[in-house]
Protein backbone atom coordinates (compact mmCIF):
# COMPACT_ATOMS: atom_id res chain seq x y z
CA UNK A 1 36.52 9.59 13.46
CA UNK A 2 34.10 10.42 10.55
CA UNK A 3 31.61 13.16 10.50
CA UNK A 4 28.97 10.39 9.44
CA UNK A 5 25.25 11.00 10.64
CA UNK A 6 24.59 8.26 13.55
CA UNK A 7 22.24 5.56 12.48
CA UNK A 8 18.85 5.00 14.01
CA UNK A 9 18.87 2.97 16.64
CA UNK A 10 16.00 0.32 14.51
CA UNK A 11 17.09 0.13 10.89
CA UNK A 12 14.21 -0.43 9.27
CA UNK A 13 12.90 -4.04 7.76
CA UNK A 14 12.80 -4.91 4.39
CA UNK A 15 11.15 -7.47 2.71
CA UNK A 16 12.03 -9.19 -0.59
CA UNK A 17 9.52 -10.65 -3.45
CA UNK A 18 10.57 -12.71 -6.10
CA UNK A 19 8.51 -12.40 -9.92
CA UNK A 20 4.91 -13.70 -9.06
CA UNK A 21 4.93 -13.42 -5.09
CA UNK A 22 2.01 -11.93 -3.57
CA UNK A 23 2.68 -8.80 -1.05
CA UNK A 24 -0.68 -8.76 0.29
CA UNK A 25 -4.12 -9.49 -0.88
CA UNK A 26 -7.25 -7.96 -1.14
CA UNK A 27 -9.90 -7.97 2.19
CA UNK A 28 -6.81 -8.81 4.92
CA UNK A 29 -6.04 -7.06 7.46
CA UNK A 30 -3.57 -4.04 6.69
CA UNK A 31 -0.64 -4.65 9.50
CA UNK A 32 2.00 -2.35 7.25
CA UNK A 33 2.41 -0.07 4.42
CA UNK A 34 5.45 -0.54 2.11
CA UNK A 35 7.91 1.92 0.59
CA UNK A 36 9.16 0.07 -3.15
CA UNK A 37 12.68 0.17 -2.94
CA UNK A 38 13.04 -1.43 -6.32
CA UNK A 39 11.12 -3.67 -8.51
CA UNK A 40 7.68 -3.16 -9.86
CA UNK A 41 4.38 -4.28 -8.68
CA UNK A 42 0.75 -5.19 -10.18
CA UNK A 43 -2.23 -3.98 -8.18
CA UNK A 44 -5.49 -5.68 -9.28
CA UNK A 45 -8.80 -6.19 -7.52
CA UNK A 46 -10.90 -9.00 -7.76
CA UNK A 47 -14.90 -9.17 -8.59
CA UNK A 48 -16.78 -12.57 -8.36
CA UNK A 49 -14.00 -14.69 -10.46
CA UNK A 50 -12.79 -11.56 -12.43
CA UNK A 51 -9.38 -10.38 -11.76
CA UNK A 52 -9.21 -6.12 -13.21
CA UNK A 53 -5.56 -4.65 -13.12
CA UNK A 54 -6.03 -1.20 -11.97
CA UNK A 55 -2.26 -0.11 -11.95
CA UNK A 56 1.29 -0.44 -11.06
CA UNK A 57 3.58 0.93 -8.62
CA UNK A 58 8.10 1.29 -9.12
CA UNK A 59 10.45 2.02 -6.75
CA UNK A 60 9.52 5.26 -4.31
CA UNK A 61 5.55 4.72 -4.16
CA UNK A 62 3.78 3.85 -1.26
CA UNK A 63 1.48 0.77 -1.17
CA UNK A 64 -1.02 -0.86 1.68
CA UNK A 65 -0.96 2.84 3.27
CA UNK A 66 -5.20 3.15 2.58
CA UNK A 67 -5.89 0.16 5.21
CA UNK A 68 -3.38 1.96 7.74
CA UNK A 69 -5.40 5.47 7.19
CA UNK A 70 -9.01 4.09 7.70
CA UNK A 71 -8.31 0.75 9.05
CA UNK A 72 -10.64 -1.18 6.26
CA UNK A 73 -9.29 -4.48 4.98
CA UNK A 74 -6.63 -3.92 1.90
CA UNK A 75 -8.77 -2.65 -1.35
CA UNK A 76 -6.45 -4.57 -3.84
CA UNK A 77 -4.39 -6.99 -4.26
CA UNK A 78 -0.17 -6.98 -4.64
CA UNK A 79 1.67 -8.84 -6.85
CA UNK A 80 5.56 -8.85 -7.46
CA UNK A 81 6.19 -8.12 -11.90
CA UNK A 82 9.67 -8.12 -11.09
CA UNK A 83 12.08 -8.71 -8.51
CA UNK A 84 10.96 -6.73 -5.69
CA UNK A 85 12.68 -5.02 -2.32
CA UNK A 86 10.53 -2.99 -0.06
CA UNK A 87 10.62 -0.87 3.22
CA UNK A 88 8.18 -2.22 5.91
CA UNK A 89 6.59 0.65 7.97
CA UNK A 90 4.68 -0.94 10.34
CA UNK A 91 1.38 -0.28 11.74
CA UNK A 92 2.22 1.40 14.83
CA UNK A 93 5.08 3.57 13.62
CA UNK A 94 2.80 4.88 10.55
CA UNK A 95 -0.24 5.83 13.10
CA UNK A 96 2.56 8.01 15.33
CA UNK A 97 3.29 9.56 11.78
CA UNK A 98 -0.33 10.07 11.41
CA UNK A 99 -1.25 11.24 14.56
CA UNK A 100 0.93 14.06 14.36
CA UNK A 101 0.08 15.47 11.44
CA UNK A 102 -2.14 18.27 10.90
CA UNK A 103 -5.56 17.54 11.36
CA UNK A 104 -6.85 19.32 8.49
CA UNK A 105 -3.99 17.09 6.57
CA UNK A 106 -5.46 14.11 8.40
CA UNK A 107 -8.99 14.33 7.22
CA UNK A 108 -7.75 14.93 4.09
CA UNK A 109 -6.31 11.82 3.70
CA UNK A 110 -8.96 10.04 5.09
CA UNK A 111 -11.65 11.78 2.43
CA UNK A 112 -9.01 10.35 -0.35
CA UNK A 113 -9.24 7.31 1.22
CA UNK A 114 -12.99 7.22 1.20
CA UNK A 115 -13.11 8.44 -2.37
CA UNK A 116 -10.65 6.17 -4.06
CA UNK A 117 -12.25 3.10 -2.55
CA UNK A 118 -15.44 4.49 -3.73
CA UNK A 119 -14.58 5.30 -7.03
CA UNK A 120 -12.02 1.68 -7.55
CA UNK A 121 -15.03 -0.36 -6.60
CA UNK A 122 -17.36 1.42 -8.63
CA UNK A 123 -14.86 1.68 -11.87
CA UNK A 124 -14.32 -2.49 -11.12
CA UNK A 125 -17.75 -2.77 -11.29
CA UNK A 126 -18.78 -0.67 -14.67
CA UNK A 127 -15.44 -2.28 -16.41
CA UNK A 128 -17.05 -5.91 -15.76
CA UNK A 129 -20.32 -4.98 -16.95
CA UNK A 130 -21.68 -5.89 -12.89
CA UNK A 131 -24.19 -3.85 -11.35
């Protein structure tokens, strides 16, 4: 017998994107928030017909967690630069994460939220030259 830590009894999913696949797009529904594994993905947002990249995220970040906190549709878009394997938290199990958080930590969070969405469509905006 081993002294090995028992596993949980839901491993959870993971979900693979090959160069050029799309995770999930900007204005859907958020259903899940990702945890990079490995790989590297493009996050871009899209004005009119204009496509702005506005960053990157490697293995350990976080992505589609803004449309879990405040339940707006996803702010960018995410697209596999290389090979890609990510952690699915769904939903449900990151809103019993949330909820038991501190509340000051909570509204925290949720002010980020509301700031970074104000501040990525207005930096989209100036970088196109749109008003």
């Amino acid at each position: 017998m081993t002294d090995q830590a028992p596993l949980p009894a839901e491993l959870p999913a993971t979900r693979s994107l090959a160069v050029g696949e799309v995770l999930f797009r900007e204005g859907e529904a958020g259903d899940n928030a990702y945890i990079i594994e490995s790989g590297l993905l493009e996050i871009s947002r899209q004005t009119g017909r204009a496509e702005m990249i506005i960053g990157t995220a490697a293995a350990g970040e976080m992505v589609g967690e803004m449309a879990l906190i405040d339940s707006q549709p996803r702010s960018a878009t995410a697209r596999a630069l290389k090979p890609t394997t990510l952690a699915v938290v769904p939903k449900a199990d990151f809103e019993v994460s949330l909820a038991s958080a501190d509340p000051a930590v909570r509204h925290l969070l949720e002010r980020f939220v509301a700031i970074i969405r104000a501040m990525t469509d207005r930096n989209v905006r100036l970088t196109l030259g749109l008003r």
